[in-house]
Structure formats: structure tokens, C-alpha cells
C-alpha atoms as a PDB file:
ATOM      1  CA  UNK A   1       2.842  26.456 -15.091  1.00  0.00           C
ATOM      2  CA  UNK A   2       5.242  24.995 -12.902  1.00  0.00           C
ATOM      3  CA  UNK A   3       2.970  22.306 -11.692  1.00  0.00           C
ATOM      4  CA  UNK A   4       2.150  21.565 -15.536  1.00  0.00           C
ATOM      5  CA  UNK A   5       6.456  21.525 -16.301  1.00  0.00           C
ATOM      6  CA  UNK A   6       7.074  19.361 -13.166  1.00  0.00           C
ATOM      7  CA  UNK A   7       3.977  16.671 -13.836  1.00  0.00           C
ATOM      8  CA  UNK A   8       5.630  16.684 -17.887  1.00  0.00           C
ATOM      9  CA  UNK A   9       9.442  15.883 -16.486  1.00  0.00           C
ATOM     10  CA  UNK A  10       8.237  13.602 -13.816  1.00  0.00           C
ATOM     11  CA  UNK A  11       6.027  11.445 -15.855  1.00  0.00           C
ATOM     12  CA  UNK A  12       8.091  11.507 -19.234  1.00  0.00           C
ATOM     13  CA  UNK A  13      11.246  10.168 -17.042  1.00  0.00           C
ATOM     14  CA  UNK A  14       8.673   7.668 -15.279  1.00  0.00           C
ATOM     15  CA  UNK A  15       7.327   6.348 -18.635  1.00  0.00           C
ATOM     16  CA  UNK A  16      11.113   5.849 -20.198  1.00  0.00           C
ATOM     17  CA  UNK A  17      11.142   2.039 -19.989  1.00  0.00           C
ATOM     18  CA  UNK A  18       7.656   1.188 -18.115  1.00  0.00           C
ATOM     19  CA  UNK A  19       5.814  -1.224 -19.069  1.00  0.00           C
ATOM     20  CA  UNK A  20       3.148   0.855 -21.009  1.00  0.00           C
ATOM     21  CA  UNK A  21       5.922   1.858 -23.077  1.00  0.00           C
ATOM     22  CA  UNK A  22       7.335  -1.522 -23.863  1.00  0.00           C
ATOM     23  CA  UNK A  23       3.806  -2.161 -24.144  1.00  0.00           C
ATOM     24  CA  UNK A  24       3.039   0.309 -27.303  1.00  0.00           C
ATOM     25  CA  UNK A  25       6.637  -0.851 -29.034  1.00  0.00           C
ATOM     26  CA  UNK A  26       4.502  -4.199 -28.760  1.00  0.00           C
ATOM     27  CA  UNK A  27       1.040  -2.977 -30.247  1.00  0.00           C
ATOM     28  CA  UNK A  28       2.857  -0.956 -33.022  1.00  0.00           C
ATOM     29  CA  UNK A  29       4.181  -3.875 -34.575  1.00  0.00           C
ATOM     30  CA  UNK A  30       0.663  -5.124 -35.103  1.00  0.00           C
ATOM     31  CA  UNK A  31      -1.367  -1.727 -35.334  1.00  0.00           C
ATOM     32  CA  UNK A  32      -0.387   1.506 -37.319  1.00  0.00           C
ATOM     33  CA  UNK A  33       1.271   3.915 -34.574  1.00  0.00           C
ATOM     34  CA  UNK A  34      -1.668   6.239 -35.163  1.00  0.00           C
ATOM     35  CA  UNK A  35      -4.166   4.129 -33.985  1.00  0.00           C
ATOM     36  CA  UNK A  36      -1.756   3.299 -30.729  1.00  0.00           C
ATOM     37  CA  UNK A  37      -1.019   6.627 -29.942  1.00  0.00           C
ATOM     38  CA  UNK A  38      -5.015   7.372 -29.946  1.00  0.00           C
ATOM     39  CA  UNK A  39      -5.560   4.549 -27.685  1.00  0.00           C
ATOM     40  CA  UNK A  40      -2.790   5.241 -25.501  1.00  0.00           C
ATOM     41  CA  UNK A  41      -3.817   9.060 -25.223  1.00  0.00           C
ATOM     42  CA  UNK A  42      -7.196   8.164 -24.518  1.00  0.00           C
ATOM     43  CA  UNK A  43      -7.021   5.035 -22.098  1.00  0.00           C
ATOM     44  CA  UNK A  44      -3.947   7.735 -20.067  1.00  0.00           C
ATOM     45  CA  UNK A  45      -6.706  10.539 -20.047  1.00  0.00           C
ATOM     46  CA  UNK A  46      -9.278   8.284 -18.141  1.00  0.00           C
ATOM     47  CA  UNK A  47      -6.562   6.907 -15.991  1.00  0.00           C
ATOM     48  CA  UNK A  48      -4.561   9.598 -14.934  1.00  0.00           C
ATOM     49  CA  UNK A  49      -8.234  11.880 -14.218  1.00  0.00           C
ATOM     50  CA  UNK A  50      -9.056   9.343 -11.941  1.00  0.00           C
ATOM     51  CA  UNK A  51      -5.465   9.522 -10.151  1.00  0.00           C
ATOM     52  CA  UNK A  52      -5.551  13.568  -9.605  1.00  0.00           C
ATOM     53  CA  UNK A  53      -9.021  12.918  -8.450  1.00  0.00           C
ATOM     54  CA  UNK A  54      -7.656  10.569  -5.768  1.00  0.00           C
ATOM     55  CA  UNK A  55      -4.972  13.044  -5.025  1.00  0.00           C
ATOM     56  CA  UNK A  56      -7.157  15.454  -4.099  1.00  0.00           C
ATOM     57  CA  UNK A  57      -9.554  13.599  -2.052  1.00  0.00           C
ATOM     58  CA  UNK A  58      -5.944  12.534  -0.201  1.00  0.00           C
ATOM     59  CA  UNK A  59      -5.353  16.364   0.583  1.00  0.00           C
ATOM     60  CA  UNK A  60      -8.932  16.776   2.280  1.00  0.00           C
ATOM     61  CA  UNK A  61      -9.026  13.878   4.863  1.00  0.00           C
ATOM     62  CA  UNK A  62      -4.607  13.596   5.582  1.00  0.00           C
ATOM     63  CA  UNK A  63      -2.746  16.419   6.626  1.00  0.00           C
ATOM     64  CA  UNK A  64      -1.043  17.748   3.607  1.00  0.00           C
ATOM     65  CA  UNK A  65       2.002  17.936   5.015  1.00  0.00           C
ATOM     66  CA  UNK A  66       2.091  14.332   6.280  1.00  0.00           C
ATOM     67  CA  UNK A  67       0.941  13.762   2.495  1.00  0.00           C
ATOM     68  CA  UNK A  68       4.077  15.966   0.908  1.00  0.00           C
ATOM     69  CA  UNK A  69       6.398  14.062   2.846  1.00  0.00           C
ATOM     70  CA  UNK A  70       4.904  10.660   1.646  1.00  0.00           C
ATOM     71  CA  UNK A  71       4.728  11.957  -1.573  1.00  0.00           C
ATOM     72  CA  UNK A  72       8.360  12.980  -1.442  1.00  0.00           C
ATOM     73  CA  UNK A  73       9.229   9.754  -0.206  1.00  0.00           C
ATOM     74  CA  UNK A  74       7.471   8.054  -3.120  1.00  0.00           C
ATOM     75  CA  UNK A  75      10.051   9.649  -5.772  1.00  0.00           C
ATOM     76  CA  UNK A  76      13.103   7.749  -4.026  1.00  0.00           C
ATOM     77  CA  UNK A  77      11.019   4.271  -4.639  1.00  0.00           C
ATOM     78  CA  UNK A  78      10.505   5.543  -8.007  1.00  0.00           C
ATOM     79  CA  UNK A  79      13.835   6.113  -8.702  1.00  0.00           C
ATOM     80  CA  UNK A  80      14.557   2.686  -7.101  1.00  0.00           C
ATOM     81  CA  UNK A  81      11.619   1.227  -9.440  1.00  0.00           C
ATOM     82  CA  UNK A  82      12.860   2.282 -12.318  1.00  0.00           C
ATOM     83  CA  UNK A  83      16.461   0.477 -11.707  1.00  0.00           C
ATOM     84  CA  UNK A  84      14.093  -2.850 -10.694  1.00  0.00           C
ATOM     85  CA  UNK A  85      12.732  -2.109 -14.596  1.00  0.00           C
ATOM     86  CA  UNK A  86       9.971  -3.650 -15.978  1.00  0.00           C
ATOM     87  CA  UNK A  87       8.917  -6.433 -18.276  1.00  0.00           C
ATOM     88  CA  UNK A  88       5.831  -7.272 -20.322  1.00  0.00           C
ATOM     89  CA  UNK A  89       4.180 -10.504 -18.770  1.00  0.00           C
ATOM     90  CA  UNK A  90       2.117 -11.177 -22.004  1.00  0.00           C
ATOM     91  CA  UNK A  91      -0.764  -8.062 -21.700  1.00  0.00           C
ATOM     92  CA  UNK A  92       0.516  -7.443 -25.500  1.00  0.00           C
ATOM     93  CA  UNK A  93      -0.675 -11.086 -26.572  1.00  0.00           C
ATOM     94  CA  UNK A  94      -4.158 -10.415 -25.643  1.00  0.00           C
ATOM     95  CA  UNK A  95      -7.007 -12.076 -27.462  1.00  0.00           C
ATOM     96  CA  UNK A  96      -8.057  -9.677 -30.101  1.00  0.00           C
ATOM     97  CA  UNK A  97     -12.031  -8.899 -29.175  1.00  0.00           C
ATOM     98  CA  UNK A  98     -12.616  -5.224 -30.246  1.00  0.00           C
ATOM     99  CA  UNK A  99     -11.085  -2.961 -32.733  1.00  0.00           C
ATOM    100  CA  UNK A 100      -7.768  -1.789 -32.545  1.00  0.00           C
ATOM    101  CA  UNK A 101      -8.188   1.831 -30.773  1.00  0.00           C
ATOM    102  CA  UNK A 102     -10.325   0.236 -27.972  1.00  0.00           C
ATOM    103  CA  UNK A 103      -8.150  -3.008 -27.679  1.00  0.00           C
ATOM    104  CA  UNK A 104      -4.983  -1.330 -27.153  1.00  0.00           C
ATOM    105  CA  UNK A 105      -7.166   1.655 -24.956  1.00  0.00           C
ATOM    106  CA  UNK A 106      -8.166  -1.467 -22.827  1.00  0.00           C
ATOM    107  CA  UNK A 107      -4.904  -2.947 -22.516  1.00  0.00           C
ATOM    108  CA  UNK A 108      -3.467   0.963 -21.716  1.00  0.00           C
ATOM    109  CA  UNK A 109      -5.402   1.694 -19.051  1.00  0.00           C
ATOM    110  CA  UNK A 110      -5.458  -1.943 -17.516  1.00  0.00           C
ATOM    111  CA  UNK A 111      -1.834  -2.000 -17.402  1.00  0.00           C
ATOM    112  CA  UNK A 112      -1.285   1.527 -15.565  1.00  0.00           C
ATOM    113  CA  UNK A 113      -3.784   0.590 -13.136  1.00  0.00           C
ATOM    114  CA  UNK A 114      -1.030   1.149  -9.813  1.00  0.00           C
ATOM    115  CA  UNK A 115       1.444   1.192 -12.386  1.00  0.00           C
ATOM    116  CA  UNK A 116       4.597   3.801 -11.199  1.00  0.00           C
ATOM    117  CA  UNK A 117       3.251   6.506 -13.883  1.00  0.00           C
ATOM    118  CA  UNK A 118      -0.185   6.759 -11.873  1.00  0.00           C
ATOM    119  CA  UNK A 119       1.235   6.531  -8.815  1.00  0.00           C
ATOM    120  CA  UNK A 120       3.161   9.688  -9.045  1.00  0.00           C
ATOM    121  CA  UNK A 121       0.502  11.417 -10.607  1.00  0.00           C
ATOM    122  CA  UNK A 122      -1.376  11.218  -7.471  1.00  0.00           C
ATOM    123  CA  UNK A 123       1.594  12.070  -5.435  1.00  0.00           C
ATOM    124  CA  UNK A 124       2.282  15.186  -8.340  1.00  0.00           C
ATOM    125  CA  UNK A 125      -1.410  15.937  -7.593  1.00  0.00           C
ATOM    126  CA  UNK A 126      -1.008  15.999  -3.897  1.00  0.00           C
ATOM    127  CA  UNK A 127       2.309  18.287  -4.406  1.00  0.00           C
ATOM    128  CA  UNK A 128       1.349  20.954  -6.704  1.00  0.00           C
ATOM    129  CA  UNK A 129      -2.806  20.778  -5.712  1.00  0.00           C
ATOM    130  CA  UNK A 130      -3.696  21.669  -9.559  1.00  0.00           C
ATOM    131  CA  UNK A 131      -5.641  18.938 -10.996  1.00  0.00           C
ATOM    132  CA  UNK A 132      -6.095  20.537 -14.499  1.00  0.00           C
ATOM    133  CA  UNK A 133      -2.249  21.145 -14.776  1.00  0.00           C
ATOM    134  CA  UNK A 134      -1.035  18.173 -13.337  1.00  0.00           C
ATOM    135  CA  UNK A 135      -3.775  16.150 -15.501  1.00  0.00           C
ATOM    136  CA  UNK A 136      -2.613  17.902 -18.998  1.00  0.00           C
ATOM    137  CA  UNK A 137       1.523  17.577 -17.879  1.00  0.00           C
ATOM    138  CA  UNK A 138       1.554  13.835 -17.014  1.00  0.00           C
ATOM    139  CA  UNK A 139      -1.424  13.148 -20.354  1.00  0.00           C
ATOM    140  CA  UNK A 140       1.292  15.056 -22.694  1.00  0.00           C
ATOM    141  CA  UNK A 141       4.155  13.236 -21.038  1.00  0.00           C
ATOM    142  CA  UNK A 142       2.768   9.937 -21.431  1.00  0.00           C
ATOM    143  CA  UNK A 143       1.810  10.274 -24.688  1.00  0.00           C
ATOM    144  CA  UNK A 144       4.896  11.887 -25.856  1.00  0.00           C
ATOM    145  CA  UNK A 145       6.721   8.861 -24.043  1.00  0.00           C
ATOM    146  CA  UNK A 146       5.441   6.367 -26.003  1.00  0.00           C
ATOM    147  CA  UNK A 147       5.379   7.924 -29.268  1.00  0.00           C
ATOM    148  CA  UNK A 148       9.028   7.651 -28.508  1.00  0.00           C
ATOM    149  CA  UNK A 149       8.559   3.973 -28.145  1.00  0.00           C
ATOM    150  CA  UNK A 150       6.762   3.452 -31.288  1.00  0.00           C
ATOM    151  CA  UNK A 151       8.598   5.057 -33.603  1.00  0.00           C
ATOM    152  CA  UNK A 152      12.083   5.546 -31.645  1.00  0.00           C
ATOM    153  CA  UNK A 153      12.676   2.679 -29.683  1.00  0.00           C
ATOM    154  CA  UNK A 154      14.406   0.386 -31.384  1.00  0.00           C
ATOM    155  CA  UNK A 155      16.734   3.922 -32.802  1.00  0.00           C
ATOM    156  CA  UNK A 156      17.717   4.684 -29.025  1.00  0.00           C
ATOM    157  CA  UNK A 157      18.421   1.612 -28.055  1.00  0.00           C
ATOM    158  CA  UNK A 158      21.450   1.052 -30.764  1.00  0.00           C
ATOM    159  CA  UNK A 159      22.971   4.415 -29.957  1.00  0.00           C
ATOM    160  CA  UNK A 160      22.328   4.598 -25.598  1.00  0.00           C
ATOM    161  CA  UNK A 161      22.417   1.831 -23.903  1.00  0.00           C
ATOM    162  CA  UNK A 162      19.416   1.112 -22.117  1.00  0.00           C
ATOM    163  CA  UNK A 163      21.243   0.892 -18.698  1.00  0.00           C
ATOM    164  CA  UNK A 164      22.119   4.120 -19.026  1.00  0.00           C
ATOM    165  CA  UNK A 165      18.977   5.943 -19.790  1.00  0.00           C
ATOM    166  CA  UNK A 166      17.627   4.142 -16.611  1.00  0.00           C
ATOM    167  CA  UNK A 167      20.660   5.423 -14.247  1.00  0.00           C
ATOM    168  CA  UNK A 168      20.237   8.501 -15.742  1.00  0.00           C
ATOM    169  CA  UNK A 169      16.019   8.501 -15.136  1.00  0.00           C
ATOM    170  CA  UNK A 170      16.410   6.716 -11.327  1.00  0.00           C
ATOM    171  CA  UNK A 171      18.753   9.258 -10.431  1.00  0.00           C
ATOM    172  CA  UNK A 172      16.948  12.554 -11.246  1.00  0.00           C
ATOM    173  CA  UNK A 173      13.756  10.843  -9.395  1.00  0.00           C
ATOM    174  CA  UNK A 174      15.803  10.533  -6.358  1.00  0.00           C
ATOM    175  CA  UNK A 175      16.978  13.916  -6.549  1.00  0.00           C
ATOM    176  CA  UNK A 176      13.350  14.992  -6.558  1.00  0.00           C
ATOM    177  CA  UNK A 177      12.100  12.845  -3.538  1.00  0.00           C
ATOM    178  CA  UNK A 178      15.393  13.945  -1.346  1.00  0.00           C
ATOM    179  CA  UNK A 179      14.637  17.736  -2.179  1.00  0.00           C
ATOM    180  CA  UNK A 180      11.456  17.440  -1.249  1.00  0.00           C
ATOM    181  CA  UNK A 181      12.282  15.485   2.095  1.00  0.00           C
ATOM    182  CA  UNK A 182      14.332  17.997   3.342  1.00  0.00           C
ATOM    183  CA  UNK A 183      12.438  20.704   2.675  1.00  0.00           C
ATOM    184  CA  UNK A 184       9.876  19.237   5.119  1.00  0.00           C
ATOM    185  CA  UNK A 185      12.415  18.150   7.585  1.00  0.00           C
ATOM    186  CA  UNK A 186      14.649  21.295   7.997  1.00  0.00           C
ATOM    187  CA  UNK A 187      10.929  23.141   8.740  1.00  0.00           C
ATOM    188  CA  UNK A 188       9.841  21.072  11.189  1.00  0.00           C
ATOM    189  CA  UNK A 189      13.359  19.501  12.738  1.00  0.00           C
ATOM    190  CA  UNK A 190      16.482  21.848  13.419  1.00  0.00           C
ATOM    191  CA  UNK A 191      19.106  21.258  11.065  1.00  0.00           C
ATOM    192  CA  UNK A 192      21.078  18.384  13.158  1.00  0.00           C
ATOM    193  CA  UNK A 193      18.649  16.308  13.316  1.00  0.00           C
ATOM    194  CA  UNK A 194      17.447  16.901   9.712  1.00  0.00           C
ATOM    195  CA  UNK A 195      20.965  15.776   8.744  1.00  0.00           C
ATOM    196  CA  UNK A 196      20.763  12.510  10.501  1.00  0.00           C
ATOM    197  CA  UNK A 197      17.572  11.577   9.014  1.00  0.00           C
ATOM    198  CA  UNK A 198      18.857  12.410   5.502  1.00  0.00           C
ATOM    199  CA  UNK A 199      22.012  10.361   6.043  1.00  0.00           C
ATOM    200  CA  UNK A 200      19.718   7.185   7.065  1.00  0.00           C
ATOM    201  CA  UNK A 201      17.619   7.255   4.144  1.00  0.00           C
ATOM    202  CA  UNK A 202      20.461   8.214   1.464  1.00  0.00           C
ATOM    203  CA  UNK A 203      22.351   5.062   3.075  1.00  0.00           C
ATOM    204  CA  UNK A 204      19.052   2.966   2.762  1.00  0.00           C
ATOM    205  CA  UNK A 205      18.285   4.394  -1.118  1.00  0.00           C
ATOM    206  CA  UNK A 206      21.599   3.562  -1.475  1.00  0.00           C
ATOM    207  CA  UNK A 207      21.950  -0.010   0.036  1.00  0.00           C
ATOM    208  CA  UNK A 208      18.572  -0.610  -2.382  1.00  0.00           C
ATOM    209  CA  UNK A 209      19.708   0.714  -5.428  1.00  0.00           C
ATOM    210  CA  UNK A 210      22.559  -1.729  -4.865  1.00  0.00           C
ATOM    211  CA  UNK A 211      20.604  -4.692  -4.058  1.00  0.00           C
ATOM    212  CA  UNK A 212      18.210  -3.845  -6.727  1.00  0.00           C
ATOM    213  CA  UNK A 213      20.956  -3.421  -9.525  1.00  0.00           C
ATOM    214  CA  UNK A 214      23.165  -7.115  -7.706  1.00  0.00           C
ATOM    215  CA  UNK A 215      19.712  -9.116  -8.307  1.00  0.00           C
ATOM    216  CA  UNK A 216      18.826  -7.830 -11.842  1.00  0.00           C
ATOM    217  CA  UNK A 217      22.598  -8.274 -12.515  1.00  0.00           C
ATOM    218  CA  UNK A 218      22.768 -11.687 -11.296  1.00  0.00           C
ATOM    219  CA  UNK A 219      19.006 -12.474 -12.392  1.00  0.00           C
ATOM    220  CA  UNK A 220      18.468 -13.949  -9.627  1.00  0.00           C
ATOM    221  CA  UNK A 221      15.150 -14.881  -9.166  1.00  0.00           C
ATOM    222  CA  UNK A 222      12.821 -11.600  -9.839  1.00  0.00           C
ATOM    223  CA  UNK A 223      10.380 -11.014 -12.404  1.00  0.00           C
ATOM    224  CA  UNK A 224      10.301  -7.405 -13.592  1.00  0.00           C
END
């Protein structure tokens, strides 16, 4: 259960302005929001087996605790990737060549190929060592994220601010990744030492989240 709640937060707070969500707001103004959701729960499905599959192979031929502390690591760019934001770079004007479920099912699973979403699936994978769990909490949370997109979008956006929601989302993946760095630390480092290290990566999370929020800010020169 707790790997299943976990892989559901992580993933839901991952998805909340990805790509594959702005993605499906896209789609559903050209395909009925059942049809997207289908696609989307199907093409996420295929992906996101094929990510807990890789996590596990990672666990048999890397020490899993040189994995855990990667994977922890991997939250804090998460966080920092989801201040970066994303934009669509025209996957939703596709040529049409199939039907709508396997179109959009296409497009899905193309799209979270390496996307953030899979990518901490196989780090959740790695962590938590469930595959079935971790499969079902980040399928749910995907799907559940996008619904949101399709039929809630364009709602959240005139009452929160978008900005916020991201803050809000980068900052509760960085909490994650610097728990789960210093649990690793303070067992293999006295607690000194664990300090120090924790102080050098908070300032560098910190001097990246700033750089990261000065360049979208200014616009200067990055394509999200």
C-alpha cells in the first residue's frame, strides 16, 4: 500500500502541467474526452510497464543503495523540472492516420517516452521494489491527471494561477528527494558530514530553482 500511495502522489504532482497533460487539453478539443482518456490510459499502461520493468532490472546489476540515492537525487531535478515547465512542440498537430483511440494512444506513449512521469516511475520502482503497486499508483495517477486536464483545465487555471500550482508541485518533489538523501547519508556518513553535504546540494537546488525561474521569467532563450 504505501508503495501504491507514494507512486499515486508522486506521479499525479509530476503530471500537473507536463506535457502529456497539456497534450490531452489539446486532443479533447478535437476528440470526445472518453475516447482520450482510453487512449491515454492505455498508451500510460504500456509505457509505464516497461519503466518498472527497467527499474527492476536496475536493482539486479547496481547496488540498490547506490540506486536509492540516485533515485533520491532524481526528485530534486524533478522538482527543478517542473519549475523549467513544459510546452507542446506541435505532437498535438499530428497528421491524423488511425482512429482516434490509437492516434492519441500513439501520440501518449510517444510523448512520455523519457518524459519526467516515466522517469520517476523507474526511480519509484527502484524505491519501493513492487512493480504491480508502483505500476497501478503511477497508471491511476496519470490517468486521473489528465482527466483533470480535459475536463478541468481551463476551470483551474481562472481560479489558481498556474505559477502557483507549479511552486506548490516543485516544492513537495524536493522535499521527497532531500528526505530520501539524508536518509542514505546519515547511515552511511556521521551526522557532520551528512550536514555539509545537505547544505551543498540545498544551496545548488536552490541556486537552480533560481536560475531556472530568472530564465523562464526573462524568456530568455529556452524552449520548454
Amino acid at each position: 500500500m504505501a508503495a501504491f500511495i507514494a507512486s499515486f502522489i508522486i506521479v499525479l504532482l509530476a503530471e500537473m502541467g507536463d506535457k502529456t497533460q497539456l497534450l490531452a487539453m489539446a486532443f479533447a478539443a478535437r476528440y470526445s474526452a472518453q475516447k482520450v482518456l482510453i487512449a491515454v490510459s492505455l498508451a500510460t499502461l504500456l509505457n509505464h510497464s516497461l519503466a518498472v520493468v527497467a527499474g527492476r532490472f536496475l536493482t539486479i546489476v547496481i547496488p540498490i543503495e547506490l540506486i536509492s540515492f540516485i533515485a533520491a537525487l532524481s526528485f530534486i531535478a524533478f522538482g527543478l523540472w517542473t519549475i523549467r515547465g513544459d510546452r507542446l512542440k506541435g505532437e498535438d498537430q499530428r497528421k491524423i492516420r488511425f482512429g482516434p483511440i490509437l492516434t492519441v494512444g500513439i501520440a501518449f506513449f510517444l510523448v512520455e517516452m523519457g518524459d519526467k512521469t516515466q522517469l520517476a516511475t523507474i526511480s519509484l520502482a527502484v524505491q519501493y521494489r513492487n512493480m504491480f503497486s508502483v505500476l497501478m499508483g503511477t497508471t491511476l495517477a496519470m490517468v486521473i491527471a489528465d482527466a483533470i486536464g480535459i475536463i478541468a483545465g481551463v476551470v483551474m487555471k481562472r481560479h489558481i494561477p498556474e505559477q502557483t500550482i507549479k511552486w506548490i508541485s516543485a516544492g513537495i518533489f524536493v522535499l521527497f528527494g532531500f528526505t530520501g538523501v539524508y536518509k542514505i547519508l546519515i547511515n552511511r556518513l556521521d551526522f557532520f558530514y551528512t550536514l555539509m553535504i545537505m547544505l551543498v546540494i540545498s544551496i545548488c537546488t536552490a541556486y537552480a530553482a533560481y536560475f531556472l525561474y530568472r530564465t523562464k521569467k526573462g524568456g530568455v532563450g529556452v524552449d520548454y
